[in-house]
Structures are given as structure tokens and as C-alpha cells.
C-alpha atoms as a PDB file:
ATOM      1  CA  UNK A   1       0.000   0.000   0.000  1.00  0.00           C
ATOM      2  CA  UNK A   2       1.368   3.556  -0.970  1.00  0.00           C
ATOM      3  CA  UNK A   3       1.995   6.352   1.990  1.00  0.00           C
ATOM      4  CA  UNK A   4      -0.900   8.344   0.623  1.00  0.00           C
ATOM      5  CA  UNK A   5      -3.047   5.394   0.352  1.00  0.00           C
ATOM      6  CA  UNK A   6      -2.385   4.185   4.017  1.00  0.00           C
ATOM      7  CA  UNK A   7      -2.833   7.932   5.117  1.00  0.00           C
ATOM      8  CA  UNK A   8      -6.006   8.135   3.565  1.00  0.00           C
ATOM      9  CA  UNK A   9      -7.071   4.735   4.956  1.00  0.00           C
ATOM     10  CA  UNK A  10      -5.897   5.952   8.751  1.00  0.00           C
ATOM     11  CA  UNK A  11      -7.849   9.084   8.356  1.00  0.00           C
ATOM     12  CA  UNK A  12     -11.129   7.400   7.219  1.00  0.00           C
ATOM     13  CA  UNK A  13     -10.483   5.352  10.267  1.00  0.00           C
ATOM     14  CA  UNK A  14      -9.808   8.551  12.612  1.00  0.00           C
ATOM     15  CA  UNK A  15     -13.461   9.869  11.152  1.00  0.00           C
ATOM     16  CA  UNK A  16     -15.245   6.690  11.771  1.00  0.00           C
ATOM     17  CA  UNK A  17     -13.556   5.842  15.150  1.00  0.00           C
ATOM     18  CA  UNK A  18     -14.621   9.516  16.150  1.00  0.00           C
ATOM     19  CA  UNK A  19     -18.428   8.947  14.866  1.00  0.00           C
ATOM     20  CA  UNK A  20     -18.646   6.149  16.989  1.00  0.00           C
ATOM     21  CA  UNK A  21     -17.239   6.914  20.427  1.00  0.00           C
ATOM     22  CA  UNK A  22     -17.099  10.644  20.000  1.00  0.00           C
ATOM     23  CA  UNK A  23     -20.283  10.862  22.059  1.00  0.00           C
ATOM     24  CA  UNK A  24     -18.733   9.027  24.705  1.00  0.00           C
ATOM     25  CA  UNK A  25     -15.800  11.801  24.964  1.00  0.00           C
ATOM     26  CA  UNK A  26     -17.777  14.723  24.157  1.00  0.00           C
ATOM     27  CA  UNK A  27     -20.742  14.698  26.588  1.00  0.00           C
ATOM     28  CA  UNK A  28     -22.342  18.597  24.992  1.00  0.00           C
ATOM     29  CA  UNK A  29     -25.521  17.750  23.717  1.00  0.00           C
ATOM     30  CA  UNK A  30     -25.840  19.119  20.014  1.00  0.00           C
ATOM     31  CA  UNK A  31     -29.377  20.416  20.535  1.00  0.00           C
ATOM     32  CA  UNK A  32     -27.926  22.569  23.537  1.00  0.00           C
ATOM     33  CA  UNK A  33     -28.040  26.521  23.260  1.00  0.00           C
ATOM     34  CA  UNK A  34     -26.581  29.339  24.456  1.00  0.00           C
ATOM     35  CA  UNK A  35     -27.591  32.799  22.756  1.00  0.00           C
ATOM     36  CA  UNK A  36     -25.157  34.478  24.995  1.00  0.00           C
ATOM     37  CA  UNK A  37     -21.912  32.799  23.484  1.00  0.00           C
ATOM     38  CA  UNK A  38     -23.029  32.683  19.673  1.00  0.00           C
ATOM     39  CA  UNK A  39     -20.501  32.671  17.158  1.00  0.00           C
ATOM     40  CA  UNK A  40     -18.042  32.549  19.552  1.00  0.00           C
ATOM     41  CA  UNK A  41     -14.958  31.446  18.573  1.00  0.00           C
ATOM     42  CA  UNK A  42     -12.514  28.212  19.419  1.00  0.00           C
ATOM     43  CA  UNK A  43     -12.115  27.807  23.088  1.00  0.00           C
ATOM     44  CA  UNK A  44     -11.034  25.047  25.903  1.00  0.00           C
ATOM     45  CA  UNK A  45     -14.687  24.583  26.418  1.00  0.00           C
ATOM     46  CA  UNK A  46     -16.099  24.700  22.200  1.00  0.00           C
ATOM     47  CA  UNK A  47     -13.031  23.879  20.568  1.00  0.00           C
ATOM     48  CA  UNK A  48     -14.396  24.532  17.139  1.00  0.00           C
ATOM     49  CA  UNK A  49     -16.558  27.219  18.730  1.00  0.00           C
ATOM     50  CA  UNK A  50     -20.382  27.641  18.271  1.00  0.00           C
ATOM     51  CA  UNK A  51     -23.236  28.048  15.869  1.00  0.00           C
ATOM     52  CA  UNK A  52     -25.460  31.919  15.756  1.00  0.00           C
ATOM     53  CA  UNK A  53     -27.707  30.072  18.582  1.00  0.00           C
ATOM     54  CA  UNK A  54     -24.954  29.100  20.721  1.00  0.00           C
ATOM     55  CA  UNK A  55     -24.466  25.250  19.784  1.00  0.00           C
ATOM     56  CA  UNK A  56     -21.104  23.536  20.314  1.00  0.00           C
ATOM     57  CA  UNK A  57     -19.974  22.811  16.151  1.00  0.00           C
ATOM     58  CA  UNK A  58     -17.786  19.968  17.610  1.00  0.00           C
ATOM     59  CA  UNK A  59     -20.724  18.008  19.349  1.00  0.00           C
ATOM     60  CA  UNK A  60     -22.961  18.878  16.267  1.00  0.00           C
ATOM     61  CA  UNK A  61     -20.211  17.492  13.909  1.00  0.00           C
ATOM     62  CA  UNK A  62     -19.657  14.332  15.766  1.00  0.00           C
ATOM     63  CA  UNK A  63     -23.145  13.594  16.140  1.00  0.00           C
ATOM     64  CA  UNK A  64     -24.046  14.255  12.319  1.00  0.00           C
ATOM     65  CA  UNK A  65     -21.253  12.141  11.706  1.00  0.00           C
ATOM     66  CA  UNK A  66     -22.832   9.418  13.032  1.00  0.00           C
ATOM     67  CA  UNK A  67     -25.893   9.471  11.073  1.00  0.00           C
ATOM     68  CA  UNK A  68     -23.888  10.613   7.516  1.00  0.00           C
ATOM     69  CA  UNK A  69     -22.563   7.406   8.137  1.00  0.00           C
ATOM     70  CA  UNK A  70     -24.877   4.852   9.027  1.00  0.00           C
ATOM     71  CA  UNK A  71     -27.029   6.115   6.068  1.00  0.00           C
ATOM     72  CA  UNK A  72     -23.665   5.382   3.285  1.00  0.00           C
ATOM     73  CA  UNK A  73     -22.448   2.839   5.142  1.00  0.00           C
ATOM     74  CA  UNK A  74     -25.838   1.320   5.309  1.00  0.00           C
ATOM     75  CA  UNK A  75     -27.179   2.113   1.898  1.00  0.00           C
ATOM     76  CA  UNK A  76     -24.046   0.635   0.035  1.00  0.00           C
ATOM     77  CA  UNK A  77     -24.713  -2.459   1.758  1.00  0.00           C
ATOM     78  CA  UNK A  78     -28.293  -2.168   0.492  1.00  0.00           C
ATOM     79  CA  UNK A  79     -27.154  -1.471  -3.194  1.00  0.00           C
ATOM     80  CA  UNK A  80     -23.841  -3.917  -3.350  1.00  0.00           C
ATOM     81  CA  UNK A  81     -26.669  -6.534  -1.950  1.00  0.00           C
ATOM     82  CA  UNK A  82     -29.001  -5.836  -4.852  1.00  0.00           C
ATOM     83  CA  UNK A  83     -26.297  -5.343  -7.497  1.00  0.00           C
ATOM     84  CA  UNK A  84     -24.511  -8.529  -6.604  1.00  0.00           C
ATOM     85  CA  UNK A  85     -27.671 -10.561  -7.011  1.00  0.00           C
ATOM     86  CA  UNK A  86     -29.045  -9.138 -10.102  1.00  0.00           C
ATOM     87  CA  UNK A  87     -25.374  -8.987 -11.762  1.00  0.00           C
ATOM     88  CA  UNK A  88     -24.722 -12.372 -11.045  1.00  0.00           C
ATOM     89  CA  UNK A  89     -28.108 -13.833 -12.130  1.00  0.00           C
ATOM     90  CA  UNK A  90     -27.360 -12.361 -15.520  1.00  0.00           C
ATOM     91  CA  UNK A  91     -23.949 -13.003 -16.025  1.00  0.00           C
ATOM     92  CA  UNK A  92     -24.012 -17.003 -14.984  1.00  0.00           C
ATOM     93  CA  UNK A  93     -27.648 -17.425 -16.207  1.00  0.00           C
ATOM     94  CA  UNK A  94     -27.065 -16.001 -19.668  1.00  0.00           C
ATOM     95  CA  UNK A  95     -30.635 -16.182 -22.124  1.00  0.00           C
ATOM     96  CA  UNK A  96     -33.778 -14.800 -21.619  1.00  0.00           C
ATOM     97  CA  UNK A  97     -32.440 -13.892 -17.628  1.00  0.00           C
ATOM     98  CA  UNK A  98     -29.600 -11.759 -18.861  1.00  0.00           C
ATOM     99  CA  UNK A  99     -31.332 -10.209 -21.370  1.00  0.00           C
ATOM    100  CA  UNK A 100     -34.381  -9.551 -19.408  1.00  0.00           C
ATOM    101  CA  UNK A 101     -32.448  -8.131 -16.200  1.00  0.00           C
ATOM    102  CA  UNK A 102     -29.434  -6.235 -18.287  1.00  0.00           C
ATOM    103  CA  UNK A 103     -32.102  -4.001 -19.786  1.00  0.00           C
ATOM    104  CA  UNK A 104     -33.734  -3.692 -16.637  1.00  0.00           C
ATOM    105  CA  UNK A 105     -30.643  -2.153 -15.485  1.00  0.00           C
ATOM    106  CA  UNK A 106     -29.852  -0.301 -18.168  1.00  0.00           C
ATOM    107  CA  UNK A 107     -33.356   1.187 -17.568  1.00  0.00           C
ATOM    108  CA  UNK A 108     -32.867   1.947 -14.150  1.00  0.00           C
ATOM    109  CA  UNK A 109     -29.279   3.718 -15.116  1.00  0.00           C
ATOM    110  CA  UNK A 110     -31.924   6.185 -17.398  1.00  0.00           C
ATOM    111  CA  UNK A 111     -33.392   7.390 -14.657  1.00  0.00           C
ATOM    112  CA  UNK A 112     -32.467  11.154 -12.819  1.00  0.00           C
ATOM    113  CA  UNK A 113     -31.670   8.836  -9.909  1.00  0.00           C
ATOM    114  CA  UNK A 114     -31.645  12.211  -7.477  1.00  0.00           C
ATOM    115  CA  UNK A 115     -35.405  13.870  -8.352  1.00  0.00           C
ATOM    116  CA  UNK A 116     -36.529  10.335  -8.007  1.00  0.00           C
ATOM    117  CA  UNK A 117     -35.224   9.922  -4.189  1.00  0.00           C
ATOM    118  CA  UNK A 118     -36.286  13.658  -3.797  1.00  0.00           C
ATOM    119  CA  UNK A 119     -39.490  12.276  -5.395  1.00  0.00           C
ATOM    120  CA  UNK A 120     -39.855   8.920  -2.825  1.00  0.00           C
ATOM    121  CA  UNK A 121     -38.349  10.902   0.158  1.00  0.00           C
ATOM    122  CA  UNK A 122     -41.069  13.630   0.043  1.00  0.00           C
ATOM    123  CA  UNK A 123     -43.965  11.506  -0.188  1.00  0.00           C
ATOM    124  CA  UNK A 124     -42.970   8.754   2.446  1.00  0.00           C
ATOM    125  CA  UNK A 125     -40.619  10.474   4.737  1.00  0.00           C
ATOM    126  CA  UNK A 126     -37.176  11.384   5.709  1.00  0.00           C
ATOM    127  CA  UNK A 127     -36.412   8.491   8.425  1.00  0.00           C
ATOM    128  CA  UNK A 128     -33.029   6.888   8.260  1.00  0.00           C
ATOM    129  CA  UNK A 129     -34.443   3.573   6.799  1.00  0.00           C
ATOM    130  CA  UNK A 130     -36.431   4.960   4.392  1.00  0.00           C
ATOM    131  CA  UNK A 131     -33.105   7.404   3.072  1.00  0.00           C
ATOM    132  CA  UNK A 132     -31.427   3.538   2.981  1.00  0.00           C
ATOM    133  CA  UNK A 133     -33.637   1.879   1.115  1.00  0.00           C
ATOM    134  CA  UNK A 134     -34.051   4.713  -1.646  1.00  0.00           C
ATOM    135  CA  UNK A 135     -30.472   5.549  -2.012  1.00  0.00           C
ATOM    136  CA  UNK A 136     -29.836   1.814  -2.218  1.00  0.00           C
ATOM    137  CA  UNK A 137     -32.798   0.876  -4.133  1.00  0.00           C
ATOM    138  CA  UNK A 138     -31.530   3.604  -6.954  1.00  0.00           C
ATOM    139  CA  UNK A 139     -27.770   3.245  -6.869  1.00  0.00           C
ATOM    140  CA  UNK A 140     -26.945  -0.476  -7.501  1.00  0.00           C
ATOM    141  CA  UNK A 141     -27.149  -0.227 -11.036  1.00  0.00           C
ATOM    142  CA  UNK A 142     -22.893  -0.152 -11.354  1.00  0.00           C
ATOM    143  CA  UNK A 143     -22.494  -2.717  -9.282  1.00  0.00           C
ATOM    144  CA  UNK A 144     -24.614  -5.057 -10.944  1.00  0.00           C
ATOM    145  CA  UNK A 145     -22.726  -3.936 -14.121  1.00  0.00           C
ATOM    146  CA  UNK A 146     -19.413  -4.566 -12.389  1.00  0.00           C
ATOM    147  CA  UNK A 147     -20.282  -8.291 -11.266  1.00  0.00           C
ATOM    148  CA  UNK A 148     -22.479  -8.755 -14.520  1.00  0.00           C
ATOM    149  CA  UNK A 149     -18.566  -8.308 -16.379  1.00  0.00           C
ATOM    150  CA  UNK A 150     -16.794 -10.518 -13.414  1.00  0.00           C
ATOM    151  CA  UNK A 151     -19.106 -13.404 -13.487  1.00  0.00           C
ATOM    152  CA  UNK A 152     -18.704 -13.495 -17.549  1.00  0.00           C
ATOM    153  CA  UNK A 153     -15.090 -13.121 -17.350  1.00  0.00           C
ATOM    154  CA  UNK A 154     -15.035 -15.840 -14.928  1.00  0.00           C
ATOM    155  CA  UNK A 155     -17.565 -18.600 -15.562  1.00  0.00           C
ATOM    156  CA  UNK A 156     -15.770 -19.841 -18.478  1.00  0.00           C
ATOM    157  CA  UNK A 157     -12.458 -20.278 -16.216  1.00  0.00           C
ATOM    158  CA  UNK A 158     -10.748 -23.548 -16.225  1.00  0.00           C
ATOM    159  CA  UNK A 159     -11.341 -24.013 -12.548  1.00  0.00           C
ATOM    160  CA  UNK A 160     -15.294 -22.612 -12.348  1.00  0.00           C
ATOM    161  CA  UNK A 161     -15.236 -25.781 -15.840  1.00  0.00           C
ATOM    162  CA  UNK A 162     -14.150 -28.147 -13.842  1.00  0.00           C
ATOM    163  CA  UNK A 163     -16.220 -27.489 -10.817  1.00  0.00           C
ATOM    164  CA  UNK A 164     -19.682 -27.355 -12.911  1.00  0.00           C
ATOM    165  CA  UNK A 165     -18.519 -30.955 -14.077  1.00  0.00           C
ATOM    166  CA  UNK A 166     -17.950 -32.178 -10.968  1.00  0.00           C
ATOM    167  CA  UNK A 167     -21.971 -31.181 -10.140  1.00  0.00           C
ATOM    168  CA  UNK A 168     -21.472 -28.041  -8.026  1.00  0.00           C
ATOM    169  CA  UNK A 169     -24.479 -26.402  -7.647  1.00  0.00           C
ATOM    170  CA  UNK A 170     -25.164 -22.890  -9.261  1.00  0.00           C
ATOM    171  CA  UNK A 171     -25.443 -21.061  -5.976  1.00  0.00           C
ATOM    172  CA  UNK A 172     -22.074 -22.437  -4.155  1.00  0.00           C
ATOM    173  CA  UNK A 173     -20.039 -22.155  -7.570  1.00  0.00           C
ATOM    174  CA  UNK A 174     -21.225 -18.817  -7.241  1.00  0.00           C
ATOM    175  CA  UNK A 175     -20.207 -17.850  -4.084  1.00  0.00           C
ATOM    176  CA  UNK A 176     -17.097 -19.543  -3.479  1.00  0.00           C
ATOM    177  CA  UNK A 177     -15.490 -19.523  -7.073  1.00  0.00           C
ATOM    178  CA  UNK A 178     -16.636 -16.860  -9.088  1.00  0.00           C
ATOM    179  CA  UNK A 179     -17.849 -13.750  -7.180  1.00  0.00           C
ATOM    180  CA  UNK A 180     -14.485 -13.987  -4.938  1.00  0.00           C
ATOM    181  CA  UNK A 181     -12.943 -12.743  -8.216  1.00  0.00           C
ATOM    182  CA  UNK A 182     -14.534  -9.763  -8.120  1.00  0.00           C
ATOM    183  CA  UNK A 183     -13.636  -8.461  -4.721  1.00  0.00           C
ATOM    184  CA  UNK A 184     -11.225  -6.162  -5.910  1.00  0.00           C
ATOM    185  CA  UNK A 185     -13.629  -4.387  -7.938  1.00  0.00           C
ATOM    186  CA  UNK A 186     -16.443  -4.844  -5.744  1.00  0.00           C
ATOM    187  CA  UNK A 187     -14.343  -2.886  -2.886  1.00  0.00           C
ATOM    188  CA  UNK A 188     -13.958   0.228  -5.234  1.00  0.00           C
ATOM    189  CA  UNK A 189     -17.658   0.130  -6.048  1.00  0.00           C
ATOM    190  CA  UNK A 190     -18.474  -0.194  -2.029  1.00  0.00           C
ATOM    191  CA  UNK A 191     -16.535   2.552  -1.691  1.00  0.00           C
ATOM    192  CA  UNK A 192     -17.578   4.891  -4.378  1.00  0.00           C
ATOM    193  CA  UNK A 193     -20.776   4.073  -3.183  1.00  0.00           C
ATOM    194  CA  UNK A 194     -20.693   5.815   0.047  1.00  0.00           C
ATOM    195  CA  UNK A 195     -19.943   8.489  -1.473  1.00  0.00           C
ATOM    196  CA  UNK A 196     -22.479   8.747  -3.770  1.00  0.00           C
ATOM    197  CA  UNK A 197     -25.140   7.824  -0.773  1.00  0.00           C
ATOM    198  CA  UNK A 198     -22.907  10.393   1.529  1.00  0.00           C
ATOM    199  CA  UNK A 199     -23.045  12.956  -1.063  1.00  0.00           C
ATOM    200  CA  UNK A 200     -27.077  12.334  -1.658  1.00  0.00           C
ATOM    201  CA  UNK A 201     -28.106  12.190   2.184  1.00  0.00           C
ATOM    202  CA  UNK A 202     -26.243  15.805   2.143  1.00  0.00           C
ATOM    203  CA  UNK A 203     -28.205  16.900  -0.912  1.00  0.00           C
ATOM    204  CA  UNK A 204     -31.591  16.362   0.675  1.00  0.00           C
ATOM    205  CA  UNK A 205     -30.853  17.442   3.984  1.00  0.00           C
END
């Protein structure tokens, strides 16, 4: 791994770690005001100072952390979930199946993914689980593409041959001989992924 590469990867952890025990540390509650010490400025007791109503921007960022997070963490598990399923489905199953879900995909790409969440989000809500299951439900189009190519690439492997003539079922020759080859990739779409649910969550806040 390269120094910038590890130095990203420590300060991801840094952000995460603080999401999750900052509360713990950093006892202000984020809803707390104080109209006499608005806008003030970085001290021993706000060390990032306050909001116009007096709010500690520390506690506020730690706790808004926590939800940024859950919400991308949790909706690229939602998406790589559906992505995986309906890419693999395709690529192994080949016919009518990869024909049928491919252009579903393809369709789904069309649409102004964003207007649509805006779209679900305004007429059933803005809980966490519903901002999961939109953001996921509308963003696993590339990672369906991305295992659609793998399993392709891969199902005509010597190895993935040999174990369809031994009998392997569909479902285990799927899971422990072709989609492990597309790990790699599947990593960079997990992580793109958060982003793009990060970045979305943001959006319609």
C-alpha cells in the first residue's frame, strides 16, 4: 500500500472511530443553546466554537457524523446486496435472464436517480431507513454492471469448468469460485458508493 493510500485509509479510520465513540468523549448535547456565546470562537470549552444560537460545532459534527454514516455505510450495503444478485443472475444465467435483467438495469441507469429519491423521500418520509432503502434501491445499477462483467469473465475459467462438471451447484459455484474474483472491484464500487449515498443524504438534507 502507498503512503498516501495508508494515510487516507488511517484518516477514514480517525473519522469513523470519532463517529462512533465521539459521544462518549464529548458529553455537549448538540441540541444545547446558548444565545449568549453565539458565534463565539474556538475555546477550551467549544473547541471549534459555536453556531449563531450558541451550539457547540464539535458536538454537532460528531453527532451528524454518526448518522452521515450509518445512512452510506448502510445504503451501500443495500445497493452492493441488490447489485450482486441481479449482476450475477445475468452473467451465470445467460438467455432470456440476462437479457431480461441487463435491460432492466440499463433502464434503471436512465433514470435522474436524485429527483426520483427527492421524489420517494417527500412523499414517504425522511427516516433513516427509508433514506437507505431509496439511495440503495436507486444506486446499484454499477455494481450489478461490475459483477455482470466478473461473473462473464469468470464462468468460463478452467477451474469454475471443472467445478460445474464435478456437479457443483449454481449457488455455491457462485459464491465460493466466481464472485471472490470480483472483490477487488467490488471494494472500489463499495466505496464509491458511500460516497455517492454520503453525497445524496447531504443533498436532501
Amino acid at each position: 500500500m502507498s503512503r498516501l493510500g495508508l494515510a487516507a485509509l488511517v484518516t477514514l479510520a480517525a473519522i469513523g472511530l470519532l463517529a462512533l465513540v465521539g459521544p462518549l468523549l464529548w458529553t455537549i448535547p448538540p441540541e444545547a443553546t446558548d444565545p449568549a456565546h453565539g458565534l463565539a470562537g474556538v475555546s477550551a470549552a467549544h473547541p471549534l466554537g459555536t453556531d449563531e444560537l450558541g451550539r457547540d460545532v464539535m458536538s454537532r459534527l460528531i453527532h451528524g457524523s454518526r448518522v452521515t454514516l450509518l445512512v452510506g455505510v448502510a445504503a451501500m450495503l443495500a445497493a452492493l446486496a441488490l447489485g450482486v444478485l441481479v449482476g450475477a443472475t445475468a452473467g451465470y444465467g445467460g438467455g432470456w435472464t440476462d437479457a431480461i435483467l441487463m435491460r432492466f438495469t440499463d433502464v434503471m441507469l436512465a433514470v435522474p436517480a436524485f429527483f426520483f429519491i427527492l421524489v420517494a423521500v417527500t412523499v414517504i418520509g425522511t427516516s433513516v431507513a427509508t433514506l437507505v432503502l431509496v439511495i440503495g434501491g436507486l444506486s446499484w445499477m454499477p455494481v450489478a454492471r461490475v459483477v455482470y462483467g466478473e461473473t462473464l469473465r469468470w464462468k468460463t475459467a478452467e477451474f469454475v469448468v471443472a467445478a460445474v462438471s464435478l456437479g457443483v451447484p449454481a449457488g455455491r459455484l457462485l459464491a465460493r469460485h466466481i464472485l471472490p474474483q470480483a472483490i477487488p472491484s467490488l471494494v472500489v464500487s463499495a466505496t464509491l458508493g458511500v460516497a455517492f449515498a454520503i453525497l445524496t443524504e447531504s443533498a436532501l438534507s
